[in-house]
Protein backbone atom coordinates (compact mmCIF):
# COMPACT_ATOMS: atom_id res chain seq x y z
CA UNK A 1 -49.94 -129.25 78.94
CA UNK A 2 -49.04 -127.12 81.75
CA UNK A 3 -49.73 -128.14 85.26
CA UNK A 4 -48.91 -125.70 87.69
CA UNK A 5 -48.52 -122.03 86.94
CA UNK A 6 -45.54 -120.57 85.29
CA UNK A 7 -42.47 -119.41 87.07
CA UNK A 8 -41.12 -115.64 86.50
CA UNK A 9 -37.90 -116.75 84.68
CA UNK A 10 -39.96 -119.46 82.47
CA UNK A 11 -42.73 -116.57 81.78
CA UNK A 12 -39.94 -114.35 80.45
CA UNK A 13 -38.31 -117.15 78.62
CA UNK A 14 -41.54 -118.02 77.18
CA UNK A 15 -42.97 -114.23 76.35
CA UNK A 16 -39.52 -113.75 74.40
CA UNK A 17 -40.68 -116.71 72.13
CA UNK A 18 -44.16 -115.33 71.14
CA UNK A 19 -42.89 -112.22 71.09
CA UNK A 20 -40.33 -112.92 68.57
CA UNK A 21 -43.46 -115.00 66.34
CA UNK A 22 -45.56 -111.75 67.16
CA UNK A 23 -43.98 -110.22 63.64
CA UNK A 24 -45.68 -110.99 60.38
CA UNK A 25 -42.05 -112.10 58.60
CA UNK A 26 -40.75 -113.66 61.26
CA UNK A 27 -43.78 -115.91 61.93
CA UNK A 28 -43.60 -116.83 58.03
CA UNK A 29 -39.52 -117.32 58.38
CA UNK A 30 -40.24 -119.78 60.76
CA UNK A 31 -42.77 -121.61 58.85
CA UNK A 32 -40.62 -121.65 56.01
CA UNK A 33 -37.97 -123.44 57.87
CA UNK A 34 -39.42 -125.65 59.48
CA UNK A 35 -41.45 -126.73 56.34
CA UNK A 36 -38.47 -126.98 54.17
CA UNK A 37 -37.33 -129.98 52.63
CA UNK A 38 -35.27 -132.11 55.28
CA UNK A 39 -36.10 -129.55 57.87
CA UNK A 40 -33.83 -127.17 57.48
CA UNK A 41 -33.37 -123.88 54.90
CA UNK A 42 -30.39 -122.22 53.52
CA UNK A 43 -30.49 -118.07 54.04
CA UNK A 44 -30.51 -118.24 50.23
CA UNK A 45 -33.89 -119.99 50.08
CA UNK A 46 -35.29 -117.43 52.77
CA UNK A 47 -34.50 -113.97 51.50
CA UNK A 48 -36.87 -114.44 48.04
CA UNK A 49 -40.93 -114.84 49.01
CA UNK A 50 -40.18 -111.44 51.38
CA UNK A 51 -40.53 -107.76 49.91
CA UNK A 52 -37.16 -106.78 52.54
CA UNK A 53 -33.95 -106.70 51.78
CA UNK A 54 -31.41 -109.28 53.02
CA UNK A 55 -29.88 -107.66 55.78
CA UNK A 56 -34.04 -107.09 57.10
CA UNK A 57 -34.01 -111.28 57.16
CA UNK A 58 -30.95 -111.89 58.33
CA UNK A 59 -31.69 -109.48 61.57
CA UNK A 60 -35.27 -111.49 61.63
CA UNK A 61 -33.32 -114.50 62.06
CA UNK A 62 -31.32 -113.38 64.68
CA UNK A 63 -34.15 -112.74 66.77
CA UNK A 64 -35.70 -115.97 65.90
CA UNK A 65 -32.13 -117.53 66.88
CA UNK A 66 -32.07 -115.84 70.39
CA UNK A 67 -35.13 -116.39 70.85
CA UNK A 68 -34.02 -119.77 70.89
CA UNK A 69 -36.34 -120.59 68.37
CA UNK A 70 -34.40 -121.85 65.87
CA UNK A 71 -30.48 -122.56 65.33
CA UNK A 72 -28.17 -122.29 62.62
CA UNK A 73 -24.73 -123.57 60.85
CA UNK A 74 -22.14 -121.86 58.73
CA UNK A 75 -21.64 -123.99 55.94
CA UNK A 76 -19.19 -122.39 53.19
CA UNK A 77 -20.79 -118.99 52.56
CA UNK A 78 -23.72 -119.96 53.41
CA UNK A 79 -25.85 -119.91 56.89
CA UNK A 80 -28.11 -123.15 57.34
CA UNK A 81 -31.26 -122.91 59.84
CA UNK A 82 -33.61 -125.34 60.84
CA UNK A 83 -36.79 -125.23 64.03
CA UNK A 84 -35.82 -126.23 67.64
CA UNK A 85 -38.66 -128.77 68.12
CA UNK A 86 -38.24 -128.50 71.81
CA UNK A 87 -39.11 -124.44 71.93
CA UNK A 88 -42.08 -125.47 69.32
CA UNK A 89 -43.00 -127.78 72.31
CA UNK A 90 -42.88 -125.46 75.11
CA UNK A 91 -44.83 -122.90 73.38
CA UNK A 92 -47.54 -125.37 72.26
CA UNK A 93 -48.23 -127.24 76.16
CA UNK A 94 -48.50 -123.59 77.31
CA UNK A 95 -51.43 -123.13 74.70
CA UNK A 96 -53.18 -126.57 75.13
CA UNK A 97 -56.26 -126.28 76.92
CA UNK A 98 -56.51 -128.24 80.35
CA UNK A 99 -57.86 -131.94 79.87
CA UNK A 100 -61.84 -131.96 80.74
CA UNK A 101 -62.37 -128.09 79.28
CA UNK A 102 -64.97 -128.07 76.58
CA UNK A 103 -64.92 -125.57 73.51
């Protein structure tokens, strides 16, 4: 939960995040990944449930990636990514509403 009000270099850190998730198939990328088997999802398992071509998910994850969102290996050919949990964290305390609020 967030305690005191954000800080201009944590605001842009943090408005780079959403903004990244604000796109429909980048938003589902993510999901994807982090609800893939052992937490983490070959490119070849992420390029087939999307109506773009490969290069169109392979830029997606790079914004995910610099977004700092998520983080990937080289493995052989292949590219291996898997969810930060500690950017899923920041992002989530900012959206927690204060203790004592009522819906």
């Amino acid at each position: 939960m967030i305690r005191e009000p954000l800080g201009a270099e944590t605001a842009a850190d943090l408005a780079k995040a959403f903004k990244a998730l604000s796109d429909p198939v980048r938003l589902r990328l993510l999901s994807l990944i982090a609800s893939h088997e052992g937490g983490e999802a070959c490119v070849c398992d992420l390029t087939g449930p999307f109506d773009v071509s490969q290069p169109t998910i392979s830029h997606h994850l790079k914004v995910l990636r610099e977004a700092g969102l998520v983080d990937s290996e080289r493995r052989g050919t292949w590219v291996y990514y898997w969810v930060l949990p500690a950017a899923l964290t920041r992002l989530s305390s900012l959206l927690q509403a204060p203790a004592g609020t009522t819906e």
